[in-house]
PDB file of N, CA and C in Angstrom:
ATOM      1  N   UNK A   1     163.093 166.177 160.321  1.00  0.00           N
ATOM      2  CA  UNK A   1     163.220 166.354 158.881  1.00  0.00           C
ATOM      3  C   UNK A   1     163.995 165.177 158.301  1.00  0.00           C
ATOM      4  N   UNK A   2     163.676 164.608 157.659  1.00  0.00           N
ATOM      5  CA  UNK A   2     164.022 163.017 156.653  1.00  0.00           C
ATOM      6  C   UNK A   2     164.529 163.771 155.539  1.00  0.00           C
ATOM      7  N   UNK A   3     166.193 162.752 155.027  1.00  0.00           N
ATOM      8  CA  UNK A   3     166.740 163.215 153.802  1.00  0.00           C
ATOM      9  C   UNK A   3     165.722 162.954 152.341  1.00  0.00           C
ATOM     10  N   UNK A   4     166.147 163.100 151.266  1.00  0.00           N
ATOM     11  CA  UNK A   4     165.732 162.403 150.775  1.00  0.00           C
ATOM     12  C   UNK A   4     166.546 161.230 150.229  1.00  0.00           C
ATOM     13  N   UNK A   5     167.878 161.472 150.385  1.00  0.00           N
ATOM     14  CA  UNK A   5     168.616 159.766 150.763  1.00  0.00           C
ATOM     15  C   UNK A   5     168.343 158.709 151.716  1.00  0.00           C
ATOM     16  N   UNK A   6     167.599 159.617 153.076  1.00  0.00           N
ATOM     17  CA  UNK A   6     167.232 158.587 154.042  1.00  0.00           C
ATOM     18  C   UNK A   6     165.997 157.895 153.620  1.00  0.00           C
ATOM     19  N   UNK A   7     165.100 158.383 152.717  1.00  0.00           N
ATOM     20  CA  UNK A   7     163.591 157.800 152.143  1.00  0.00           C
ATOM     21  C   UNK A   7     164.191 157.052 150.952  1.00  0.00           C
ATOM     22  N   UNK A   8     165.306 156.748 150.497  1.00  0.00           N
ATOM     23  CA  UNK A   8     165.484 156.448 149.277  1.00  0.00           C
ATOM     24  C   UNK A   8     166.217 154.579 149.397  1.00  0.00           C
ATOM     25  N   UNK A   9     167.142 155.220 150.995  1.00  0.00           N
ATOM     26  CA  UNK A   9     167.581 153.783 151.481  1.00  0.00           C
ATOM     27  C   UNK A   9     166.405 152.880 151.990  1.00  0.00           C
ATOM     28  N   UNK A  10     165.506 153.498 152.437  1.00  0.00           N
ATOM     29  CA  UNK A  10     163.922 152.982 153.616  1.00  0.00           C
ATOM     30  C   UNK A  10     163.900 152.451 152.348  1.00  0.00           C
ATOM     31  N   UNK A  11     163.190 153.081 151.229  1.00  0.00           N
ATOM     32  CA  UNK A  11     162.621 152.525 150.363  1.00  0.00           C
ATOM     33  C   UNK A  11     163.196 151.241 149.619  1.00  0.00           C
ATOM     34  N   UNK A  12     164.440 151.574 149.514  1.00  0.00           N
ATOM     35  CA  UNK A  12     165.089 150.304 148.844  1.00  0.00           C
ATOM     36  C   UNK A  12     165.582 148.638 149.620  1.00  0.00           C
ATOM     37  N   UNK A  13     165.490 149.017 150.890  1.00  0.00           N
ATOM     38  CA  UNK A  13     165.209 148.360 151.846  1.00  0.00           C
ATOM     39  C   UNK A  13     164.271 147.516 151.983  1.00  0.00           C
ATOM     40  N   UNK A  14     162.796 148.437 151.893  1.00  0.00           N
ATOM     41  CA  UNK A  14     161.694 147.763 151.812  1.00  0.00           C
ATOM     42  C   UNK A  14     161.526 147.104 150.902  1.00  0.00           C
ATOM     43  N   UNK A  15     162.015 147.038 149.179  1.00  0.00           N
ATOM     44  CA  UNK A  15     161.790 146.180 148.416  1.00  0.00           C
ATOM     45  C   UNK A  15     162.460 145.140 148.459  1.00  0.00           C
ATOM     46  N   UNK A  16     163.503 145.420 148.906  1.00  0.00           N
ATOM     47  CA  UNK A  16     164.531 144.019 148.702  1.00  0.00           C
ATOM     48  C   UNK A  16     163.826 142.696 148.501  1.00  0.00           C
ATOM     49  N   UNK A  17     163.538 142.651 149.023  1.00  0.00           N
ATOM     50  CA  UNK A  17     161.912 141.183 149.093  1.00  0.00           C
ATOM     51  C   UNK A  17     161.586 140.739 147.577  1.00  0.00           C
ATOM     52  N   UNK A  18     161.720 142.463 146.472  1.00  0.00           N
ATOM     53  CA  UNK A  18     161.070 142.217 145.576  1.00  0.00           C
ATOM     54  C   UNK A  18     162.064 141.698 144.427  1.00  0.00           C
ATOM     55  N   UNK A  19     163.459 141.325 144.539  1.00  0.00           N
ATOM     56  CA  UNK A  19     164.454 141.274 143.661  1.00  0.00           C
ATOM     57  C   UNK A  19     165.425 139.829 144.217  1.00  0.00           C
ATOM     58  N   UNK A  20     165.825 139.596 143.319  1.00  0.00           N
ATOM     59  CA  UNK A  20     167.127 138.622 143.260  1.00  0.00           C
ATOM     60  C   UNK A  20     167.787 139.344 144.341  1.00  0.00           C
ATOM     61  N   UNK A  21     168.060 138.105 145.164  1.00  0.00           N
ATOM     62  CA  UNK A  21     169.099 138.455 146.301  1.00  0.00           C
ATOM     63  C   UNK A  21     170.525 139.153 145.618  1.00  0.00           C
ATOM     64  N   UNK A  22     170.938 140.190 146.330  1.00  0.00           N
ATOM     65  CA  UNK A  22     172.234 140.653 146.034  1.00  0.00           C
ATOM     66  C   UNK A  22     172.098 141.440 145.120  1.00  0.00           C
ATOM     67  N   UNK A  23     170.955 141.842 144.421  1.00  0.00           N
ATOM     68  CA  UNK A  23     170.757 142.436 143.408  1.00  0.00           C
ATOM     69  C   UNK A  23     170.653 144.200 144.017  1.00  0.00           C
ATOM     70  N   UNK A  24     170.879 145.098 143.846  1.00  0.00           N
ATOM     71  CA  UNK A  24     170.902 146.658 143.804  1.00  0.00           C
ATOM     72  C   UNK A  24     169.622 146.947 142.692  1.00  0.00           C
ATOM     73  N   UNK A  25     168.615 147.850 144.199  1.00  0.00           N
ATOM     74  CA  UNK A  25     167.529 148.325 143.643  1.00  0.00           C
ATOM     75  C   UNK A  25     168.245 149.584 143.308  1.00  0.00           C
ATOM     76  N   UNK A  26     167.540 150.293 142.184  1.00  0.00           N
ATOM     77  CA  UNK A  26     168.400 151.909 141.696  1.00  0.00           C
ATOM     78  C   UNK A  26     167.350 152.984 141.870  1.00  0.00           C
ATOM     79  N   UNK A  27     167.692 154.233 142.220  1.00  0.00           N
ATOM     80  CA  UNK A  27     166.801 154.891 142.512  1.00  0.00           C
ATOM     81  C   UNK A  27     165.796 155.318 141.400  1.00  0.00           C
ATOM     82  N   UNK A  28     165.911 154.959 139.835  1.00  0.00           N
ATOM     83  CA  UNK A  28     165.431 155.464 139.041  1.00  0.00           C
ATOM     84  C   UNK A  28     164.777 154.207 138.392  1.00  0.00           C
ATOM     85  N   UNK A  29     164.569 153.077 138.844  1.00  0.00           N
ATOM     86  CA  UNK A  29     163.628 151.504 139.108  1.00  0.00           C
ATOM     87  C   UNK A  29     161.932 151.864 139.326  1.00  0.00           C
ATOM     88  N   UNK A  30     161.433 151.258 138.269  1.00  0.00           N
ATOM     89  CA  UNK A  30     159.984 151.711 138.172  1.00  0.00           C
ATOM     90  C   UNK A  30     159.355 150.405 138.872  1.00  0.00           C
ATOM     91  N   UNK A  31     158.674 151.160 139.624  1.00  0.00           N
ATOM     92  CA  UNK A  31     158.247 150.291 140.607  1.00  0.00           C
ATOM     93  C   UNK A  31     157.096 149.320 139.810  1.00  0.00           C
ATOM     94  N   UNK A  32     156.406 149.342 138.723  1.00  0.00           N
ATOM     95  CA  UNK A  32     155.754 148.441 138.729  1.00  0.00           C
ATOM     96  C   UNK A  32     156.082 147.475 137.320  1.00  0.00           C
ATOM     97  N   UNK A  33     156.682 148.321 136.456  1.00  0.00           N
ATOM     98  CA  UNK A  33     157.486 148.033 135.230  1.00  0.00           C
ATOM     99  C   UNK A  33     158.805 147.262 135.144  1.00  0.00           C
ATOM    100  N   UNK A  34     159.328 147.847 135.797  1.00  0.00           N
ATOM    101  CA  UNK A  34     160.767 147.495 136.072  1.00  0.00           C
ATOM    102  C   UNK A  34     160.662 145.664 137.320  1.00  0.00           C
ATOM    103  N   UNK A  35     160.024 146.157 138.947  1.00  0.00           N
ATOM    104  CA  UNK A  35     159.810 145.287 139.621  1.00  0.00           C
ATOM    105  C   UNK A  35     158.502 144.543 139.267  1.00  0.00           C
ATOM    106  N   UNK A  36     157.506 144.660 138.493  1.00  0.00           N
ATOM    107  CA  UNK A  36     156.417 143.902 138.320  1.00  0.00           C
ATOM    108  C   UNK A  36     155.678 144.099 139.378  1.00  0.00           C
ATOM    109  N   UNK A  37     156.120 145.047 140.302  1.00  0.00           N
ATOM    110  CA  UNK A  37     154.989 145.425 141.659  1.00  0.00           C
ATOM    111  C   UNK A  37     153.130 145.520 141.316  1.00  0.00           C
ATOM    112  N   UNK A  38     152.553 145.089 141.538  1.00  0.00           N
ATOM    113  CA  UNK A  38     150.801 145.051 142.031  1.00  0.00           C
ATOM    114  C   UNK A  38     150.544 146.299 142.412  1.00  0.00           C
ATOM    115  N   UNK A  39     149.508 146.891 142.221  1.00  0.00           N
ATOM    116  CA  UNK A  39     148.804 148.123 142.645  1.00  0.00           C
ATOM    117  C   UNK A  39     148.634 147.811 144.500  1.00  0.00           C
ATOM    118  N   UNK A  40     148.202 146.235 144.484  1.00  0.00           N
ATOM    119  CA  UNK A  40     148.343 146.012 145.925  1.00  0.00           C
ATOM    120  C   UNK A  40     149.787 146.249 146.870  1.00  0.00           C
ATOM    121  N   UNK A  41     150.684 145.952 146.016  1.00  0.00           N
ATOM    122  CA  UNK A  41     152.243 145.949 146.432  1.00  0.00           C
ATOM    123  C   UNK A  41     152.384 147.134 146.828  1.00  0.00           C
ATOM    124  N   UNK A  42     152.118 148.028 146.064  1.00  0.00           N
ATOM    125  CA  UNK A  42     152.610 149.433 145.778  1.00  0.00           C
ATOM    126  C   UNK A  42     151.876 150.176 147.400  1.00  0.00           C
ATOM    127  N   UNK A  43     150.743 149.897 147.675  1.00  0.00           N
ATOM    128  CA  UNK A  43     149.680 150.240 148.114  1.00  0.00           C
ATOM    129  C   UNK A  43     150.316 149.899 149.578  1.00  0.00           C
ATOM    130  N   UNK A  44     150.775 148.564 149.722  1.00  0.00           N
ATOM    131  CA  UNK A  44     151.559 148.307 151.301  1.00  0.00           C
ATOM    132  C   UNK A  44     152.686 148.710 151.500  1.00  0.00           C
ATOM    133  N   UNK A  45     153.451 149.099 150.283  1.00  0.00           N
ATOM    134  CA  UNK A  45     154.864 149.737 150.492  1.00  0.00           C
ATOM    135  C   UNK A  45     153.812 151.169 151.118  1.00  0.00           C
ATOM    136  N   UNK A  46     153.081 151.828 150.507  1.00  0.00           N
ATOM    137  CA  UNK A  46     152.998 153.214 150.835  1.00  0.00           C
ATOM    138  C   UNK A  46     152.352 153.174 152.415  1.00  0.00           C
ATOM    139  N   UNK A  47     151.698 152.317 152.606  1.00  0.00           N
ATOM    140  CA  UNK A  47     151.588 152.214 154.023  1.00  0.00           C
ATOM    141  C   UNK A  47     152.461 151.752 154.984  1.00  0.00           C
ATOM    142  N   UNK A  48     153.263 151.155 154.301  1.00  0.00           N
ATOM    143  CA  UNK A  48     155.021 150.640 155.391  1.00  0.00           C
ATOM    144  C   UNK A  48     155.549 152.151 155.817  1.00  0.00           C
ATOM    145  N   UNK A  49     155.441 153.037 154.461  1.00  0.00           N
ATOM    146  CA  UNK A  49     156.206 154.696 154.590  1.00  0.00           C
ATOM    147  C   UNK A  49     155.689 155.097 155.462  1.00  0.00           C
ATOM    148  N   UNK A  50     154.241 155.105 155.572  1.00  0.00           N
ATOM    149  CA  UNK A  50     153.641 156.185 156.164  1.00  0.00           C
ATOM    150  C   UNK A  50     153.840 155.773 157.416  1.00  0.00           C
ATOM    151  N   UNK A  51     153.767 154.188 158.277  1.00  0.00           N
ATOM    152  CA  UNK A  51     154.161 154.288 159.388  1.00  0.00           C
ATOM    153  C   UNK A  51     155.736 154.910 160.023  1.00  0.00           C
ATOM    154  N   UNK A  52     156.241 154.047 159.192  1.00  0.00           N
ATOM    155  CA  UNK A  52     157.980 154.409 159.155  1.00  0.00           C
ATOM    156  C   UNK A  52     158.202 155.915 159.511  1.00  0.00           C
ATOM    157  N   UNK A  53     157.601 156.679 158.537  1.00  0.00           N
ATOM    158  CA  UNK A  53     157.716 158.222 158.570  1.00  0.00           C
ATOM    159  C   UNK A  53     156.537 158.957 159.138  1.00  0.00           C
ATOM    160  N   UNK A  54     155.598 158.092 159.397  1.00  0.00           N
ATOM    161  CA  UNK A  54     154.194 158.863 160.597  1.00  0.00           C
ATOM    162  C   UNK A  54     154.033 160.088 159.709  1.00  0.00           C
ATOM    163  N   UNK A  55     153.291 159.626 157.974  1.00  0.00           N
ATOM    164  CA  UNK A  55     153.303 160.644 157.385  1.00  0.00           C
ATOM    165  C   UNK A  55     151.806 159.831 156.833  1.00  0.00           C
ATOM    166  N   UNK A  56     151.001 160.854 156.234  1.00  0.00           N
ATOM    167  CA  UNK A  56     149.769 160.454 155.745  1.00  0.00           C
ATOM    168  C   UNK A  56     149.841 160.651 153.825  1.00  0.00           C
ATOM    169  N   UNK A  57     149.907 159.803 153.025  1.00  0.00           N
ATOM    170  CA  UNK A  57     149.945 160.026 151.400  1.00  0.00           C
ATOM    171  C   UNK A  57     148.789 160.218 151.158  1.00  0.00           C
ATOM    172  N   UNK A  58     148.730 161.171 150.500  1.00  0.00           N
ATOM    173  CA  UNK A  58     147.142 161.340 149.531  1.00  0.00           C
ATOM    174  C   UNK A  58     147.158 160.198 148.745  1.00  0.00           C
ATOM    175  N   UNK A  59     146.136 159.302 148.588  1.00  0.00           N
ATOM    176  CA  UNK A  59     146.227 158.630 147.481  1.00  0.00           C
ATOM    177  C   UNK A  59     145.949 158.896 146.152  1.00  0.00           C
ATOM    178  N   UNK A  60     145.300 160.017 145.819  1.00  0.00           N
ATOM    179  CA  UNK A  60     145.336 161.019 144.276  1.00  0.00           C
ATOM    180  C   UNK A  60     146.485 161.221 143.861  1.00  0.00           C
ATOM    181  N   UNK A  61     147.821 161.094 144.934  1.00  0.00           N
ATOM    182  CA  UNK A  61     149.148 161.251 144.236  1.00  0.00           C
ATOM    183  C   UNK A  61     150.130 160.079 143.799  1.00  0.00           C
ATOM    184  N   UNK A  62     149.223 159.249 144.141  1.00  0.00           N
ATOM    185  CA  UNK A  62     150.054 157.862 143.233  1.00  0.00           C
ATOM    186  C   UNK A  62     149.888 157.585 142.192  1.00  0.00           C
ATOM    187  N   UNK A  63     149.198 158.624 141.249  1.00  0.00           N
ATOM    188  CA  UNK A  63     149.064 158.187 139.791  1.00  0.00           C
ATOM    189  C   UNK A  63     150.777 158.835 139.408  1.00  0.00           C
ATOM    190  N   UNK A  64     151.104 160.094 140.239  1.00  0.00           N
ATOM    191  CA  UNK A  64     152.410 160.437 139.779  1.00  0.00           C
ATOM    192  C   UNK A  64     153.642 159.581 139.931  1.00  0.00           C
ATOM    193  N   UNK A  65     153.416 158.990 141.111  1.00  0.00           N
ATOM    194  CA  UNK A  65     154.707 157.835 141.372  1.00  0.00           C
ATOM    195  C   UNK A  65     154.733 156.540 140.697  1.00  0.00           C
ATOM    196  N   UNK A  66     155.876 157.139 140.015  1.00  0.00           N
ATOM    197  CA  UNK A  66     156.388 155.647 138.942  1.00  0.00           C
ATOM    198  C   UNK A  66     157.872 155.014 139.469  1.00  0.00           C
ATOM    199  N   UNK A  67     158.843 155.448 140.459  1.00  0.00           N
ATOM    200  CA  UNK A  67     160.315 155.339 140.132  1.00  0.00           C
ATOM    201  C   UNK A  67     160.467 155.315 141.702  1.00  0.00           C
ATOM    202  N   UNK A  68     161.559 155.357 142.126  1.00  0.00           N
ATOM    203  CA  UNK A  68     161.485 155.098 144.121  1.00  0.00           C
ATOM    204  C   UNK A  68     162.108 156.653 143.989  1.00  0.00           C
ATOM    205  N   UNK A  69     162.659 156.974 142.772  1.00  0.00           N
ATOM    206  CA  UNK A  69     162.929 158.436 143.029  1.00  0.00           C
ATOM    207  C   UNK A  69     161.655 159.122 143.824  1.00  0.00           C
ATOM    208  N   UNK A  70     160.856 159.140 142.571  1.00  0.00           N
ATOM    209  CA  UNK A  70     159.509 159.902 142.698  1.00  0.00           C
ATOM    210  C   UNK A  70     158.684 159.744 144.010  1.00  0.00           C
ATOM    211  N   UNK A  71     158.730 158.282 144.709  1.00  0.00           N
ATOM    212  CA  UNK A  71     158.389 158.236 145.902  1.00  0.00           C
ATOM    213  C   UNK A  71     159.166 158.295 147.127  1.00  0.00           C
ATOM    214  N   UNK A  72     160.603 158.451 146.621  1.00  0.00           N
ATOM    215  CA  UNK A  72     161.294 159.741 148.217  1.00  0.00           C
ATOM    216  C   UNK A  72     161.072 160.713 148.027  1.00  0.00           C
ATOM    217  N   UNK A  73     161.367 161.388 146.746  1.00  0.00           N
ATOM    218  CA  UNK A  73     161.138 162.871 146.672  1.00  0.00           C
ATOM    219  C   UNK A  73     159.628 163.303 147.585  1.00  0.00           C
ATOM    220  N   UNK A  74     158.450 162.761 147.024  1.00  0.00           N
ATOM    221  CA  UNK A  74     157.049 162.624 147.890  1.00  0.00           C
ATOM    222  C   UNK A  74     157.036 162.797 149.371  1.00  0.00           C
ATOM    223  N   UNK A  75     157.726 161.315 150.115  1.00  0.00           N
ATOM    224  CA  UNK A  75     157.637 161.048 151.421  1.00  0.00           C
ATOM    225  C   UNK A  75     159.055 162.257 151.977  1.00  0.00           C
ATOM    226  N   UNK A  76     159.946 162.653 151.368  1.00  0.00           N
ATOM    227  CA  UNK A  76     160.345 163.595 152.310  1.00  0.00           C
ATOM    228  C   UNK A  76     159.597 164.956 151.983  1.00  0.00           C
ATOM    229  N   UNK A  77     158.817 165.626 151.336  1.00  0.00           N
ATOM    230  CA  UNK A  77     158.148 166.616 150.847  1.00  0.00           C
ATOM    231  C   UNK A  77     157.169 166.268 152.187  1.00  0.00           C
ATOM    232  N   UNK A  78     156.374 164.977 152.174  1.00  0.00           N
ATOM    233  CA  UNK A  78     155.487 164.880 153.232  1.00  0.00           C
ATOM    234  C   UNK A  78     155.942 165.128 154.708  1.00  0.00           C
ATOM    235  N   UNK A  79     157.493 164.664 154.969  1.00  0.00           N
ATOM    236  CA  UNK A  79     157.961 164.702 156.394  1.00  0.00           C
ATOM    237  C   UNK A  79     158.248 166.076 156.776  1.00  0.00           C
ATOM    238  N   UNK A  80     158.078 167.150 155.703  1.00  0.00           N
ATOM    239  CA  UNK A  80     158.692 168.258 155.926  1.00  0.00           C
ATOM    240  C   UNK A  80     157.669 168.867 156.112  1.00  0.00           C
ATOM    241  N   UNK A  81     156.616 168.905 156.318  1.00  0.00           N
ATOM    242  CA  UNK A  81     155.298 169.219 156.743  1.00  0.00           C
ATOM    243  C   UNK A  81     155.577 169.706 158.210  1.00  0.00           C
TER     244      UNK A  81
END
């Protein structure tokens, strides 16, 4: 069972790439608004999760994920499967 603090650090982790060094991603950072993330971007982060967490995302549910909130809340909902 994955926190949803532990999907929230993964996640912010994984973007780092996408920000000014030293900069603090926030959990309430819109992933494509806020970071300028690509539908492609978005699309390899969710496949970084799914290995990370050996979890499968519907992709019908990424019209809901806007925020890294919204996509821990998701990936630990999925780990709790």
């Amino acid at each position: 069972m994955t926190t949803y603090n532990e999907c929230v650090v993964q996640i912010q982790q994984m973007l780092q790439s996408a920000v000014a060094k030293g900069e603090v991603v926030g959990e309430d950072v819109d992933l494509i608004e806020e970071l300028g993330l690509a539908s492609l971007d978005v699309m390899e982060l969710i496949e970084q999760l799914e290995d990370v967490f050996d979890i499968s995302f519907p992709i019908n549910e990424l019209g809901d994920v806007r925020t890294i909130s919204d996509l821990a809340r998701r990936v630990q909902q999925l780990t709790d499967r």
